[in-house]
C-alpha atoms as a PDB file:
ATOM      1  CA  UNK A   1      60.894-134.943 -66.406  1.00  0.00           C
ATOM      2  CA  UNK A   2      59.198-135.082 -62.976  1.00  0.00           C
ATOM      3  CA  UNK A   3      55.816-137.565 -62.913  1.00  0.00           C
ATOM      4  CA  UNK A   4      54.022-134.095 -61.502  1.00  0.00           C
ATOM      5  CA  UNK A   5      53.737-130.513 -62.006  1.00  0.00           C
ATOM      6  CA  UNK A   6      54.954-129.507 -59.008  1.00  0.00           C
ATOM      7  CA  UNK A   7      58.477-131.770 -58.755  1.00  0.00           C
ATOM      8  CA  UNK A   8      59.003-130.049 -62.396  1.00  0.00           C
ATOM      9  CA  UNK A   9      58.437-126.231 -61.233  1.00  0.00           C
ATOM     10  CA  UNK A  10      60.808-127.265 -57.813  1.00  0.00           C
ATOM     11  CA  UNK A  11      62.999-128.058 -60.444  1.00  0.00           C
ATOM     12  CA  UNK A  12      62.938-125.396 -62.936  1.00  0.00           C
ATOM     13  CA  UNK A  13      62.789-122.847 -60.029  1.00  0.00           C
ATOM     14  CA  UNK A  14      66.047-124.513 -58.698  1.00  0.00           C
ATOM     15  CA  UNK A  15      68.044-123.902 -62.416  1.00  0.00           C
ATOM     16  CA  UNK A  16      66.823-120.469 -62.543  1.00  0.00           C
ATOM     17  CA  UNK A  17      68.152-119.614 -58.681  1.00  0.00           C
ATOM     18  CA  UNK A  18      71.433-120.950 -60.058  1.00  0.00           C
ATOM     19  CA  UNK A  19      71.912-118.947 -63.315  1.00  0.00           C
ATOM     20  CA  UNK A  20      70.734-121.953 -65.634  1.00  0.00           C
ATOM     21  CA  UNK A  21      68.155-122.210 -67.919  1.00  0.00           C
ATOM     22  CA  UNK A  22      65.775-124.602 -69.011  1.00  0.00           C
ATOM     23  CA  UNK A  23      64.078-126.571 -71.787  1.00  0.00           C
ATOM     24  CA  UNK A  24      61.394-128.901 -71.664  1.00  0.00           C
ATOM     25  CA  UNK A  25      60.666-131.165 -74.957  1.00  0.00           C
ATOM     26  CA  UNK A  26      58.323-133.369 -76.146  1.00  0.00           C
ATOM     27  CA  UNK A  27      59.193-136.040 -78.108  1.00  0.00           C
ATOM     28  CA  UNK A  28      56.033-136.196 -80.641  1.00  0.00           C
ATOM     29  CA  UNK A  29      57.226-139.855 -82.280  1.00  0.00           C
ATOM     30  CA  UNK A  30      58.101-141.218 -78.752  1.00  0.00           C
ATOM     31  CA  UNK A  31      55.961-139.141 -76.554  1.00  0.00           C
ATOM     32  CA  UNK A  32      58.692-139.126 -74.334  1.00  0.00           C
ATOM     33  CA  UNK A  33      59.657-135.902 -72.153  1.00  0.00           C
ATOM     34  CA  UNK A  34      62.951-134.082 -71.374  1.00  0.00           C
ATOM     35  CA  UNK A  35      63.549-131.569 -69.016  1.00  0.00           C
ATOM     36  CA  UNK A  36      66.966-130.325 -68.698  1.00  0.00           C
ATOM     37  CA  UNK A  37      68.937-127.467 -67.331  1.00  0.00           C
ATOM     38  CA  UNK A  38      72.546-125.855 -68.220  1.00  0.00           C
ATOM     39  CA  UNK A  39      73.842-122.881 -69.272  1.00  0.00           C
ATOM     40  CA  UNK A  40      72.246-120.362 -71.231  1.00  0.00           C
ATOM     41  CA  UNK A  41      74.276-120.859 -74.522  1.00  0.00           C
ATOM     42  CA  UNK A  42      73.642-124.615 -74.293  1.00  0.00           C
ATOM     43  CA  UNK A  43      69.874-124.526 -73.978  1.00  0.00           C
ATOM     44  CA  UNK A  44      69.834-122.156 -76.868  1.00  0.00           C
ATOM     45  CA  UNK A  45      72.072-124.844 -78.831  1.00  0.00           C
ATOM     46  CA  UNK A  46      69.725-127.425 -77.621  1.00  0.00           C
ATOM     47  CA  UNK A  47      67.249-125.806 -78.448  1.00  0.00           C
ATOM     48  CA  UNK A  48      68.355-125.072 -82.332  1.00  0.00           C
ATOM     49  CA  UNK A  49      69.077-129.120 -82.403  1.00  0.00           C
ATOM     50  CA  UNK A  50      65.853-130.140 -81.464  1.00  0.00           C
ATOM     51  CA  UNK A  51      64.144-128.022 -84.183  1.00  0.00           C
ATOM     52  CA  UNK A  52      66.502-128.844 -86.602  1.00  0.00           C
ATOM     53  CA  UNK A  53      65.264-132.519 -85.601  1.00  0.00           C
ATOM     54  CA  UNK A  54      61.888-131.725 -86.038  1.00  0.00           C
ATOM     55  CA  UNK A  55      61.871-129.817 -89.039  1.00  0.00           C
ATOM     56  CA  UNK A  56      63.670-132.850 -91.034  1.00  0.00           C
ATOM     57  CA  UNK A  57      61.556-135.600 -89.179  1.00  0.00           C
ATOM     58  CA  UNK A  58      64.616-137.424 -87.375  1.00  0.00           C
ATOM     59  CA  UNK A  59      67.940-138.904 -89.011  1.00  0.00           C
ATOM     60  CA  UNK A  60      67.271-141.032 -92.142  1.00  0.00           C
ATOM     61  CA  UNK A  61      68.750-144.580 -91.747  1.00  0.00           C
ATOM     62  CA  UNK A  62      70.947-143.155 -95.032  1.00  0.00           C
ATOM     63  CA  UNK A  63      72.234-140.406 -92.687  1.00  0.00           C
ATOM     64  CA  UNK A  64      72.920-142.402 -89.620  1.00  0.00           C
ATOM     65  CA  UNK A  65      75.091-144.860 -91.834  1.00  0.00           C
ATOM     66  CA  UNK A  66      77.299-142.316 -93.315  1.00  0.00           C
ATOM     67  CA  UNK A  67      77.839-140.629 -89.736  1.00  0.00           C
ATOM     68  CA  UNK A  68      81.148-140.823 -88.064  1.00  0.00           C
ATOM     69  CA  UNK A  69      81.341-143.025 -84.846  1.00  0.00           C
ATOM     70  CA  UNK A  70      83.091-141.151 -82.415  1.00  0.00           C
ATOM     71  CA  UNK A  71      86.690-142.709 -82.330  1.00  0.00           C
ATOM     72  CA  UNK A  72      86.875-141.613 -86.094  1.00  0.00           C
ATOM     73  CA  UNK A  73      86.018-138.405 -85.746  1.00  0.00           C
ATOM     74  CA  UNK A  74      89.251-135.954 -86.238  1.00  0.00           C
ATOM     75  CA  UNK A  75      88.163-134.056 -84.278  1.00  0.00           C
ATOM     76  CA  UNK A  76      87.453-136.346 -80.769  1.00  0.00           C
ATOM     77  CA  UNK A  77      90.654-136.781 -78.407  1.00  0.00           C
END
């Protein structure tokens, strides 16, 4: 995300003029920002992750351990 109001809307503006779609986020544990642009299907995705996040208050250290790294997943190439 842009430092200023303006940089984001030039931005936003830009996605739509393209066919894109947006989402901005805001990290509550970090207070970090995203701001990110792709295709319509993908923000809603995006979207669906980041309130699945939020509803179960981040990966557990239990879940992080059991997940696959990529080179063992089955399903990476």
């Amino acid at each position: 995300m842009y430092d200023n109001l303006q940089e984001n809307q030039g931005f936003i503006d830009d996605a739509k003029a393209r066919g894109l779609d947006t989402l901005a986020y805001h990290d509550q544990k970090s207070q970090g920002f995203m701001l990110v642009a792709g295709h319509p299907d993908s923000i809603r995705l995006l979207g669906e992750i980041l309130d699945d996040y939020e509803e179960h208050g981040a990966l557990k250290p239990e879940s992080i351990n059991s997940t696959k790294s990529i080179g063992e997943n089955e399903h990476a190439q």
